[in-house]
N, C-alpha and C. Protein backbone atom coordinates (compact mmCIF):
# COMPACT_ATOMS: atom_id res chain seq x y z
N UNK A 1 -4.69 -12.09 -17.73
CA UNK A 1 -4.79 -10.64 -17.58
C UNK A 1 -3.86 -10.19 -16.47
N UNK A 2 -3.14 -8.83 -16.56
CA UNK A 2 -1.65 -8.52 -16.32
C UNK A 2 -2.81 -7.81 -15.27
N UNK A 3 -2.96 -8.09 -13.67
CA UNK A 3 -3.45 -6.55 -13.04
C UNK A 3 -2.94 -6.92 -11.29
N UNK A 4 -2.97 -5.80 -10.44
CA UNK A 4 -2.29 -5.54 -8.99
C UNK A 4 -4.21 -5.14 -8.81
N UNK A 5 -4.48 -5.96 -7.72
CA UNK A 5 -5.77 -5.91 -7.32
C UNK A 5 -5.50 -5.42 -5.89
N UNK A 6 -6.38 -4.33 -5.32
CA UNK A 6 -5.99 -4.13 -4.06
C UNK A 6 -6.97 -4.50 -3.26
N UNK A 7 -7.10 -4.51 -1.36
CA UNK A 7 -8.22 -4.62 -0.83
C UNK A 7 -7.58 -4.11 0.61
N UNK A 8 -8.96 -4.21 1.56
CA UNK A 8 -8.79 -3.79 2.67
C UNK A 8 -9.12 -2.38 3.22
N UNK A 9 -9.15 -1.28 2.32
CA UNK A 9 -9.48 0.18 2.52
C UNK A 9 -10.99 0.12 3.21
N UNK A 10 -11.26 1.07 3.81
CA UNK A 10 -12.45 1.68 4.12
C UNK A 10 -12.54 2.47 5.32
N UNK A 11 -13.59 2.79 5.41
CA UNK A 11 -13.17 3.62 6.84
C UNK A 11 -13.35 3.44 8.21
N UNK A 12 -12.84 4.23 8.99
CA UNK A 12 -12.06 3.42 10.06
C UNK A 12 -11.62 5.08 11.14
N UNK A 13 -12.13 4.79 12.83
CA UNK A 13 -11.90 5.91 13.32
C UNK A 13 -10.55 6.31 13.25
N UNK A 14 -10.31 7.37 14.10
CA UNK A 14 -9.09 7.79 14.46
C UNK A 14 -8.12 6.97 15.35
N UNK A 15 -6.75 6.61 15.49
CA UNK A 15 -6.22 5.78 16.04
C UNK A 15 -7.10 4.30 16.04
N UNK A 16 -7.68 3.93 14.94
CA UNK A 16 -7.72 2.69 14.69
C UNK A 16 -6.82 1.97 13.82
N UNK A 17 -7.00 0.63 12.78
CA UNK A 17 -5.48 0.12 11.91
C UNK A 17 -6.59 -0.32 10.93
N UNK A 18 -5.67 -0.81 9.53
CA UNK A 18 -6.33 -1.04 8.55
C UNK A 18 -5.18 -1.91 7.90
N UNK A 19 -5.02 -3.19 7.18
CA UNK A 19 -4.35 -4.06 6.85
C UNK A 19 -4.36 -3.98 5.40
N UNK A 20 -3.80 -3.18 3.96
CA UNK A 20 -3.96 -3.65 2.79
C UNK A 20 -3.36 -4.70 2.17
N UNK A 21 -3.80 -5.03 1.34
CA UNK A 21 -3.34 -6.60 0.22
C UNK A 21 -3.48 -6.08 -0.93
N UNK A 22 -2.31 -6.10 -1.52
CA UNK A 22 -2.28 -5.92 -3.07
C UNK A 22 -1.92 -7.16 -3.74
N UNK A 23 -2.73 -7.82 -4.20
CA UNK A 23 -2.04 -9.04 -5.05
C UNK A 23 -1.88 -9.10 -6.32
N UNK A 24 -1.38 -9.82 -6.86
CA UNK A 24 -0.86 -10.02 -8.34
C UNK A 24 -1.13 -11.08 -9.42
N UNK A 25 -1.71 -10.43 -10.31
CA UNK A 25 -2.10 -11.97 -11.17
C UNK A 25 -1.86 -11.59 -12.67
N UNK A 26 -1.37 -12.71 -13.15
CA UNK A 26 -0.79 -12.73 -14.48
C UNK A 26 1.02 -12.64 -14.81
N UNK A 27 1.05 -11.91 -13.27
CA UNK A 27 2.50 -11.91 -13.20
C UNK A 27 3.05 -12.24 -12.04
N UNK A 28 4.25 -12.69 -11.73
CA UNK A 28 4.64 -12.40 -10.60
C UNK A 28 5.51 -11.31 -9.74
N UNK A 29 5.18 -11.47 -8.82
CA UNK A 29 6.13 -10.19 -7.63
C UNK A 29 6.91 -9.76 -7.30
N UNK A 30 7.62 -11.47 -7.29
CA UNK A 30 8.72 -11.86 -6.75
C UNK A 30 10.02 -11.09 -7.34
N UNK A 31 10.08 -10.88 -8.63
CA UNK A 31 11.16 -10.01 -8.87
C UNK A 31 11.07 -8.22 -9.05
N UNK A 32 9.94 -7.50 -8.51
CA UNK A 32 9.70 -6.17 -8.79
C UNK A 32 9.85 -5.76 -7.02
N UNK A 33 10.61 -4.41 -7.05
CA UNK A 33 10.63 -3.86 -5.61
C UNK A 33 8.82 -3.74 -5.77
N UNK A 34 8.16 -3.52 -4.41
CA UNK A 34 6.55 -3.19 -4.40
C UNK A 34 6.75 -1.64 -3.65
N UNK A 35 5.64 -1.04 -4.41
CA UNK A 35 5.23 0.09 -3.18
C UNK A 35 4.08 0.42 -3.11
N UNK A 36 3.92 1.43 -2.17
CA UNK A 36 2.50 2.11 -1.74
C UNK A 36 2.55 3.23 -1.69
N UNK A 37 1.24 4.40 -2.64
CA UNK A 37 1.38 5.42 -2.71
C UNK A 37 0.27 5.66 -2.22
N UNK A 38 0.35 6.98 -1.87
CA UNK A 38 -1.15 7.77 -1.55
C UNK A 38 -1.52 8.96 -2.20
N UNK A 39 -2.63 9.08 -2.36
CA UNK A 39 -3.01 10.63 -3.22
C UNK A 39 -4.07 10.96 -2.43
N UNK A 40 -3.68 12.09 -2.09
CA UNK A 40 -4.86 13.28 -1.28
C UNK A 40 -5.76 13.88 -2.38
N UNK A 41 -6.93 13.67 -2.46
CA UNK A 41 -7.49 14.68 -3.22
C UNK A 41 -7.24 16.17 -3.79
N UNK A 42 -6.54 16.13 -4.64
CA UNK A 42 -6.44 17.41 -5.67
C UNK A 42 -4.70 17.57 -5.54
N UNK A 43 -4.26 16.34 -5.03
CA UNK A 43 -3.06 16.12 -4.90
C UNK A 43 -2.11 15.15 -5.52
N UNK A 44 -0.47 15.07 -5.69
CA UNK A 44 -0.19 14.05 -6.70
C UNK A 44 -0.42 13.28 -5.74
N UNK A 45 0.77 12.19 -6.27
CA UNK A 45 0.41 10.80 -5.67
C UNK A 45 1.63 11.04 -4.84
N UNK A 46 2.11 10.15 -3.67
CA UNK A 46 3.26 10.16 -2.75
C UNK A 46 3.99 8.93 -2.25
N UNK A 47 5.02 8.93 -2.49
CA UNK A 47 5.60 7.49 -1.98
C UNK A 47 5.20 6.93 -0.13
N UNK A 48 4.69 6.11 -0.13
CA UNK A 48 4.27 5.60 1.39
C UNK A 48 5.13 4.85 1.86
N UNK A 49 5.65 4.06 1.07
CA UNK A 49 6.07 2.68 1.21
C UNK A 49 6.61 1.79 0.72
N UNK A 50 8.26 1.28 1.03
CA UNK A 50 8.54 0.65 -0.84
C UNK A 50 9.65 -0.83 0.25
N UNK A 51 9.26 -1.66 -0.42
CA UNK A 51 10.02 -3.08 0.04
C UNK A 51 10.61 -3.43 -1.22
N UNK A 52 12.04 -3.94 -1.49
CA UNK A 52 12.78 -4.83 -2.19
C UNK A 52 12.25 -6.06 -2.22
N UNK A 53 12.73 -6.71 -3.50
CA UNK A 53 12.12 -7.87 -3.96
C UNK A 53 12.41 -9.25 -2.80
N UNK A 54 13.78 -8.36 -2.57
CA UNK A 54 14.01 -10.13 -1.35
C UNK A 54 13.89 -9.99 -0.21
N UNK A 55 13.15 -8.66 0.47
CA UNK A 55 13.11 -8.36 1.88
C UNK A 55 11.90 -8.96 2.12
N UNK A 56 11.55 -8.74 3.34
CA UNK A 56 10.34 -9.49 3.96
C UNK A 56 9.74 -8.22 4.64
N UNK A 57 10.57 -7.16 5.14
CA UNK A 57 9.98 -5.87 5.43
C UNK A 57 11.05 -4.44 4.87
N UNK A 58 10.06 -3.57 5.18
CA UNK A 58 10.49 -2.08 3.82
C UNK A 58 10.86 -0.97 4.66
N UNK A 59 10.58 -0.10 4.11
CA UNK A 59 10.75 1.18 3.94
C UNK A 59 9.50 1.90 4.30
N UNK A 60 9.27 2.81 5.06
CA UNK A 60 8.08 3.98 5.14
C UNK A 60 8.83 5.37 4.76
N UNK A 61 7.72 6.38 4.60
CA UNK A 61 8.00 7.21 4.85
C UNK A 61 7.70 8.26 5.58
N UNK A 62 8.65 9.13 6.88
CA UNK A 62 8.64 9.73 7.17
C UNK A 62 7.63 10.18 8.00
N UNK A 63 6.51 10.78 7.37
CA UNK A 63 5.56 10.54 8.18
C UNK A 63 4.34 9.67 8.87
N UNK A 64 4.87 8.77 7.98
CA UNK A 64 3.75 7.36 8.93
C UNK A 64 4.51 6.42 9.46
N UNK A 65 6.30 7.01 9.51
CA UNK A 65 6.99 5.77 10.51
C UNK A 65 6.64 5.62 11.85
N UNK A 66 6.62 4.32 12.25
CA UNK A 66 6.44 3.84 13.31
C UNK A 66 5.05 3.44 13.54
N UNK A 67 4.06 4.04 12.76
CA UNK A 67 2.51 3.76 12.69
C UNK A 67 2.50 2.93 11.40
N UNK A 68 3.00 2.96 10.23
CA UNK A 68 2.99 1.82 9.00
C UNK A 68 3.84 1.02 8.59
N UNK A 69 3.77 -0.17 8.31
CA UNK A 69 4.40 -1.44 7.76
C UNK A 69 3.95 -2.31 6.61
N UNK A 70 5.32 -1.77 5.88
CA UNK A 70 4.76 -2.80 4.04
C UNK A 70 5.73 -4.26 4.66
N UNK A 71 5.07 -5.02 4.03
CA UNK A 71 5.59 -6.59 4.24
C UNK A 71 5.15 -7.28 2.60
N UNK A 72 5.56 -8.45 2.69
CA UNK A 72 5.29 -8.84 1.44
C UNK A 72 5.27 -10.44 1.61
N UNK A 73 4.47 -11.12 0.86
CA UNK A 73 4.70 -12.61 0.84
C UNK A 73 4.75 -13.02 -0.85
N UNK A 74 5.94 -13.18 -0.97
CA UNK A 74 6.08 -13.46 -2.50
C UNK A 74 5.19 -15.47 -2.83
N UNK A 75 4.82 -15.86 -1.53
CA UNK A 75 4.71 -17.08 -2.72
C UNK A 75 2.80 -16.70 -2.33
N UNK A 76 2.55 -15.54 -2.00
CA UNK A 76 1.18 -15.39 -1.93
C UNK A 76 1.01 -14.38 -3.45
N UNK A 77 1.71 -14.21 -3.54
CA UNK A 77 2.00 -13.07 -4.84
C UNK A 77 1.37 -11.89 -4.47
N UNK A 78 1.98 -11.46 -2.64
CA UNK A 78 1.14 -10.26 -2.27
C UNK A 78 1.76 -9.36 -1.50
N UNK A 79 1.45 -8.07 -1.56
CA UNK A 79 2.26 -7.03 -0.78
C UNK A 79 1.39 -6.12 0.35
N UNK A 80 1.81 -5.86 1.58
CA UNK A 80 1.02 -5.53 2.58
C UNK A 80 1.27 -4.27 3.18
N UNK A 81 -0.02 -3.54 3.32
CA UNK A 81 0.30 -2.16 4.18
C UNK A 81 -0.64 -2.41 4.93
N UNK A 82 0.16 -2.32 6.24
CA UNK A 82 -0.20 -2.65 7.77
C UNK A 82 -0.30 -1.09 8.09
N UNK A 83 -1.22 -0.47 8.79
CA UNK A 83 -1.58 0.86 8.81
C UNK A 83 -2.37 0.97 10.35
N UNK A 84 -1.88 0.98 11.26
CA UNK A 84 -1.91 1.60 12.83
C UNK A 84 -2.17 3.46 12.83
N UNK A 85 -2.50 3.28 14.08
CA UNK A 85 -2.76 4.96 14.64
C UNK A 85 -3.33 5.74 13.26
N UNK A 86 -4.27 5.62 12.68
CA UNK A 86 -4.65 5.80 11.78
C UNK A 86 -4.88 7.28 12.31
N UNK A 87 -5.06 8.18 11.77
CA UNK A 87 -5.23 9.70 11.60
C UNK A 87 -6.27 10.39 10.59
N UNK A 88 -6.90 11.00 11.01
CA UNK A 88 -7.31 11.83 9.27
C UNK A 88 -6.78 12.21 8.45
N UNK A 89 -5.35 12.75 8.71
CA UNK A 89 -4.93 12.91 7.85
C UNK A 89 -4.39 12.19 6.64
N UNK A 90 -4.37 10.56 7.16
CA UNK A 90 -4.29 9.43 6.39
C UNK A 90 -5.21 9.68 5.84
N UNK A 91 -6.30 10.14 5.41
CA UNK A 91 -7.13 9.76 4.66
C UNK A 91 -6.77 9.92 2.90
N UNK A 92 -7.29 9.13 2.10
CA UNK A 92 -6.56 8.89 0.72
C UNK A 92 -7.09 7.83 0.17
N UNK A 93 -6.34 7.65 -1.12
CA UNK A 93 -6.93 6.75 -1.98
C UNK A 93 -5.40 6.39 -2.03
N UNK A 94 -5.26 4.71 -1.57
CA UNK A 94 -3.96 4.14 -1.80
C UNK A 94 -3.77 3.07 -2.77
N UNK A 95 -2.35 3.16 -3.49
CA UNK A 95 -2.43 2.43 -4.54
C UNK A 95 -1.30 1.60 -4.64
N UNK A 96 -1.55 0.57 -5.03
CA UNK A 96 0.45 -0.56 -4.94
C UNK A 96 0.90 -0.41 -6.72
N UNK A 97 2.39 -0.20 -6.81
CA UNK A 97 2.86 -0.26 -7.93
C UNK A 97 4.10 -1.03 -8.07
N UNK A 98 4.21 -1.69 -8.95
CA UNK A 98 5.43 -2.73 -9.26
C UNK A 98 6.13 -1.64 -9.91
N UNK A 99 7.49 -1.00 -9.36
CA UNK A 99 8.17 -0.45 -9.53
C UNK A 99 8.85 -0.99 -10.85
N UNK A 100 9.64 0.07 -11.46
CA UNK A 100 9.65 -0.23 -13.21
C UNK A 100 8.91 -0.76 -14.18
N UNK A 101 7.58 -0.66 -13.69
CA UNK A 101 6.79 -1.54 -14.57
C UNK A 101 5.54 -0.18 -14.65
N UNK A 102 4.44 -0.96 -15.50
CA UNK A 102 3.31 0.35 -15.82
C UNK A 102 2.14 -0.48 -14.75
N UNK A 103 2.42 -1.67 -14.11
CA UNK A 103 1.45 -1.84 -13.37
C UNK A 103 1.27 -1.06 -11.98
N UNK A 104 -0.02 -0.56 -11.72
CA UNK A 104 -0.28 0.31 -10.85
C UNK A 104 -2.11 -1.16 -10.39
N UNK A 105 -2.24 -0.88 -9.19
CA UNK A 105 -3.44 -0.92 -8.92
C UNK A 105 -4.27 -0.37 -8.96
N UNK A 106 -5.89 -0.38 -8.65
CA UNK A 106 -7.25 0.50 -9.35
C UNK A 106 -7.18 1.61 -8.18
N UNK A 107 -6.36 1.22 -6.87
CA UNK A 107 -7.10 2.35 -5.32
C UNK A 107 -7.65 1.72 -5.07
N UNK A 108 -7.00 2.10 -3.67
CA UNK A 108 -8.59 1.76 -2.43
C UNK A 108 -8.78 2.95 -1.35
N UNK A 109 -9.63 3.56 -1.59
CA UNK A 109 -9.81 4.21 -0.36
C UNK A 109 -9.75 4.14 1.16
N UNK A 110 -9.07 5.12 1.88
CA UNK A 110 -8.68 4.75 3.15
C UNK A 110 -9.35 6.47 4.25
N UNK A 111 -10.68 5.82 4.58
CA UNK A 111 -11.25 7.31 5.09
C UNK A 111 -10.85 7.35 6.76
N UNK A 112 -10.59 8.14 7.56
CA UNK A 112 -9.84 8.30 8.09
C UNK A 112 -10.89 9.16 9.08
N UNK A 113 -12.08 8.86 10.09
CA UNK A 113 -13.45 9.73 10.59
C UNK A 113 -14.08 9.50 11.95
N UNK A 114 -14.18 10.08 12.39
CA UNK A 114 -15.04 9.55 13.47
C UNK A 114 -16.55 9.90 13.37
């Protein structure tokens, strides 16, 4: 079975960190760029985060640079969002997708509260 399983979400105060794992089974990683999206409630989805197949570290965006880091370990068949200074406004349901492909992960929620 072809699926991107995620983990690590939940909630977590303000300026605390949260570590996700998206792993992969049925396929491998190793050749798909990975990313991380987020969707705000009643909102689309948004690019977070995107690493190339042969890098070891990525790309953020914009507004969570310097507070987030995607990494990846291809012989774990897994992709990572490292998530510091956490904010409320992080709060979301985040999801990993193998770029050109229809695999998406289920979400994990990332609540963001004191």
């Amino acid at each position: 079975q072809v699926q991107l399983v995620e983990s690590g979400g939940g909630l977590v105060q303000p300026g605390g960190s949260l570590r996700l794992s998206c792993t992969a089974s049925g396929f491998t990683l190793r050749t798909y760029w990975m990313s991380w999206y987020r969707q705000f409630r009643g909102k689309e989805r948004e690019l977070v985060a995107q690493i190339s197949n042969v890098d070891t570290d990525g790309q953020v965006a914009e507004s969570v640079k310097g507070r987030f880091r995607i990494s990846r370990n291809n012989a774990k068949n897994t992709v990572y969002l490292q998530m510091n200074e956490l904010d409320p406004e992080d709060t979301a349901v985040y999801y990993c997708h193998a770029e050109g492909s229809t695999y998406w992960g289920q979400g994990t929620q990332v609540t963001v509260s004191s």
